[in-house]
Protein backbone atom coordinates (compact mmCIF):
# COMPACT_ATOMS: atom_id res chain seq x y z
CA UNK A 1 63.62 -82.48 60.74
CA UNK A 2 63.07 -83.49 64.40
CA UNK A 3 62.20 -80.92 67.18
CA UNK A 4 65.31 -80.22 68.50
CA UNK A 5 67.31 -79.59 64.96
CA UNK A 6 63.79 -77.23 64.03
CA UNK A 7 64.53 -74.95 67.36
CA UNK A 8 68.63 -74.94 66.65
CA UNK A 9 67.50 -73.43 63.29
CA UNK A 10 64.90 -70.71 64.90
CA UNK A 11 68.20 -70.12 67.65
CA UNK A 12 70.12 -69.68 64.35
CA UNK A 13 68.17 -67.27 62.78
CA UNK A 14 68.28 -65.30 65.95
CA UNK A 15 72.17 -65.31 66.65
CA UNK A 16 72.34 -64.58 62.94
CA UNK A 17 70.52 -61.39 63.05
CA UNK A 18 72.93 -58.30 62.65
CA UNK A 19 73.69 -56.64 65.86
CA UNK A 20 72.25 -53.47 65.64
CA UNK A 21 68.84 -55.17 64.70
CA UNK A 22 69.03 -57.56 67.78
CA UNK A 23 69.81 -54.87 70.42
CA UNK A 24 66.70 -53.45 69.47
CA UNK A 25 64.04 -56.53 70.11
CA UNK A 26 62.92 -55.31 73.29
CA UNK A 27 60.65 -57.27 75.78
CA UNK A 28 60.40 -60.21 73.42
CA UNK A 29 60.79 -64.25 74.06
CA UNK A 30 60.66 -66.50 71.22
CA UNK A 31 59.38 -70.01 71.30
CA UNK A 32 58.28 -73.00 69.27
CA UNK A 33 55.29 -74.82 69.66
CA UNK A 34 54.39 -77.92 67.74
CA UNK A 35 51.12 -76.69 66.33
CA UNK A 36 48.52 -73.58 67.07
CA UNK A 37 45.69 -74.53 69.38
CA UNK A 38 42.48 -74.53 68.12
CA UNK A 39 41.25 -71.68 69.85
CA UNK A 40 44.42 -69.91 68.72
CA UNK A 41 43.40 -70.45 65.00
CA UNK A 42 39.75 -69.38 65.68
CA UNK A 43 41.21 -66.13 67.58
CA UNK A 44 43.49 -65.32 64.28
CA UNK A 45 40.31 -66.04 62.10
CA UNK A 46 41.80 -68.34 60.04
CA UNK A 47 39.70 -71.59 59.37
CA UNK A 48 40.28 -74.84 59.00
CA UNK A 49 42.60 -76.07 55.96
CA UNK A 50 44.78 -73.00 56.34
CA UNK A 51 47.92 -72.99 58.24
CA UNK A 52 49.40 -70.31 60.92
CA UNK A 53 53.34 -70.82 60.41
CA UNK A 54 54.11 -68.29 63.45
CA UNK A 55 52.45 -65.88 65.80
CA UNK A 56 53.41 -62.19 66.93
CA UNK A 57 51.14 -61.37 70.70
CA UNK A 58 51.88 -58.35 72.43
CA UNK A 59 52.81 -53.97 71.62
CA UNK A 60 54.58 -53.47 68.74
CA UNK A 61 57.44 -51.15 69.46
CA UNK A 62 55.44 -48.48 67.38
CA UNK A 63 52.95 -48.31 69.45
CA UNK A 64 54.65 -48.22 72.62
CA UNK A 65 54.24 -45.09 74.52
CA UNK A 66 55.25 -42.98 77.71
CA UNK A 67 53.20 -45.89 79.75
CA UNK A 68 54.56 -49.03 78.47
CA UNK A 69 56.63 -50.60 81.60
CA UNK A 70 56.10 -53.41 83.91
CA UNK A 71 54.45 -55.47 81.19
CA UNK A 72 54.88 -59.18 80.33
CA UNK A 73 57.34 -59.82 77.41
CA UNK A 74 55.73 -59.89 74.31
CA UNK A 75 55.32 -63.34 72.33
CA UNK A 76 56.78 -64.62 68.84
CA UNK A 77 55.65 -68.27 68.60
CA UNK A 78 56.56 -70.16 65.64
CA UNK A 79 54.81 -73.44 65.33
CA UNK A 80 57.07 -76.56 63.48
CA UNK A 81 54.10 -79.01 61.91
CA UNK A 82 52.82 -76.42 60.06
CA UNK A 83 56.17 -75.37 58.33
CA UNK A 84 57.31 -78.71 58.02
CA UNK A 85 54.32 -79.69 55.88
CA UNK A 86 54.54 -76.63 53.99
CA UNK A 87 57.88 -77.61 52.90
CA UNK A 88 57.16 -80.77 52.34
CA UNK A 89 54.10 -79.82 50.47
CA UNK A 90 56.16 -77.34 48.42
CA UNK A 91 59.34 -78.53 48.48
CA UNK A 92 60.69 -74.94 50.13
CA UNK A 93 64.06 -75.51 52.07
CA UNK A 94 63.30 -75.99 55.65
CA UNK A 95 65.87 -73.70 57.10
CA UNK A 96 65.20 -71.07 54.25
CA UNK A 97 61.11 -71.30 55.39
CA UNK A 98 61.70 -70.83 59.27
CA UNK A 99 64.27 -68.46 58.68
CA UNK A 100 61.37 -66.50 57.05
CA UNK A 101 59.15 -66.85 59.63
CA UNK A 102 61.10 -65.92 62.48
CA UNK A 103 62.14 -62.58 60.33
CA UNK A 104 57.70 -61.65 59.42
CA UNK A 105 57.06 -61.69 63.15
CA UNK A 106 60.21 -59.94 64.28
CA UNK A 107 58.76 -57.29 62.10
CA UNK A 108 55.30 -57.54 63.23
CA UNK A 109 57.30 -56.58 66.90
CA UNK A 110 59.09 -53.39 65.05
CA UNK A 111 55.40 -52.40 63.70
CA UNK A 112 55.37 -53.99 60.69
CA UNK A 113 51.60 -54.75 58.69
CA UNK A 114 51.14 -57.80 57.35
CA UNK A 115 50.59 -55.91 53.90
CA UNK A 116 54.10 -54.34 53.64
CA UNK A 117 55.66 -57.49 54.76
CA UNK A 118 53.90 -59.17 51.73
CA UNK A 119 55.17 -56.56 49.40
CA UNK A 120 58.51 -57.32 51.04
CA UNK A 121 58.14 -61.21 49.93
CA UNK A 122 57.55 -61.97 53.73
């Protein structure tokens, strides 16, 4: 899958979402980025050998109080080489694998822990 068809499928997942559920991503931007930074991997504590398939930065909407205004839109950052070798490694449908991505760091923004959202097959 080239770059281009990899971000129509994350733009996918996104327009697919029902409508209720998108209204409520609030200060949010999505993008792709090849692969996580090295820097990025050693700030997530995840060592070498181990992949980082996407990447929620910013207030979850749980936590967001009285005071949160005038901040910077939080980031979900999916990053393609990592998925895409997954897959390949795996076999797991492309489309099906990002699609389930996208969704465990949407629900990292709605306040989501990574331990319910493995219980949840996330």
């Amino acid at each position: 899958m080239d770059p281009h068809q990899f971000e129509e499928v994350v733009a996918d997942v996104l327009d697919g979402l029902p409508e209720d559920f998108a209204e409520k991503l609030d200060n949010v931007e999505v993008t792709v980025e090849a692969s996580p930074t090295a820097k990025t991997l050693a700030e997530q504590g995840i060592g070498e050998g181990s992949a980082l398939l996407g990447l929620y930065r910013g207030v979850p909407q749980t936590n967001r109080g009285f005071g949160y205004q005038f901040v910077m839109p939080d980031q979900i950052i999916i990053y393609r080489d990592p998925i895409l070798s997954l897959c390949h490694r795996t076999g797991a449908p492309e489309a099906d694998t990002i699609r389930k991505v996208v969704l465990h760091e949407i629900a990292h923004h709605f306040g989501m822990p990574d331990e319910r959202l493995r219980e949840m097959g996330y």
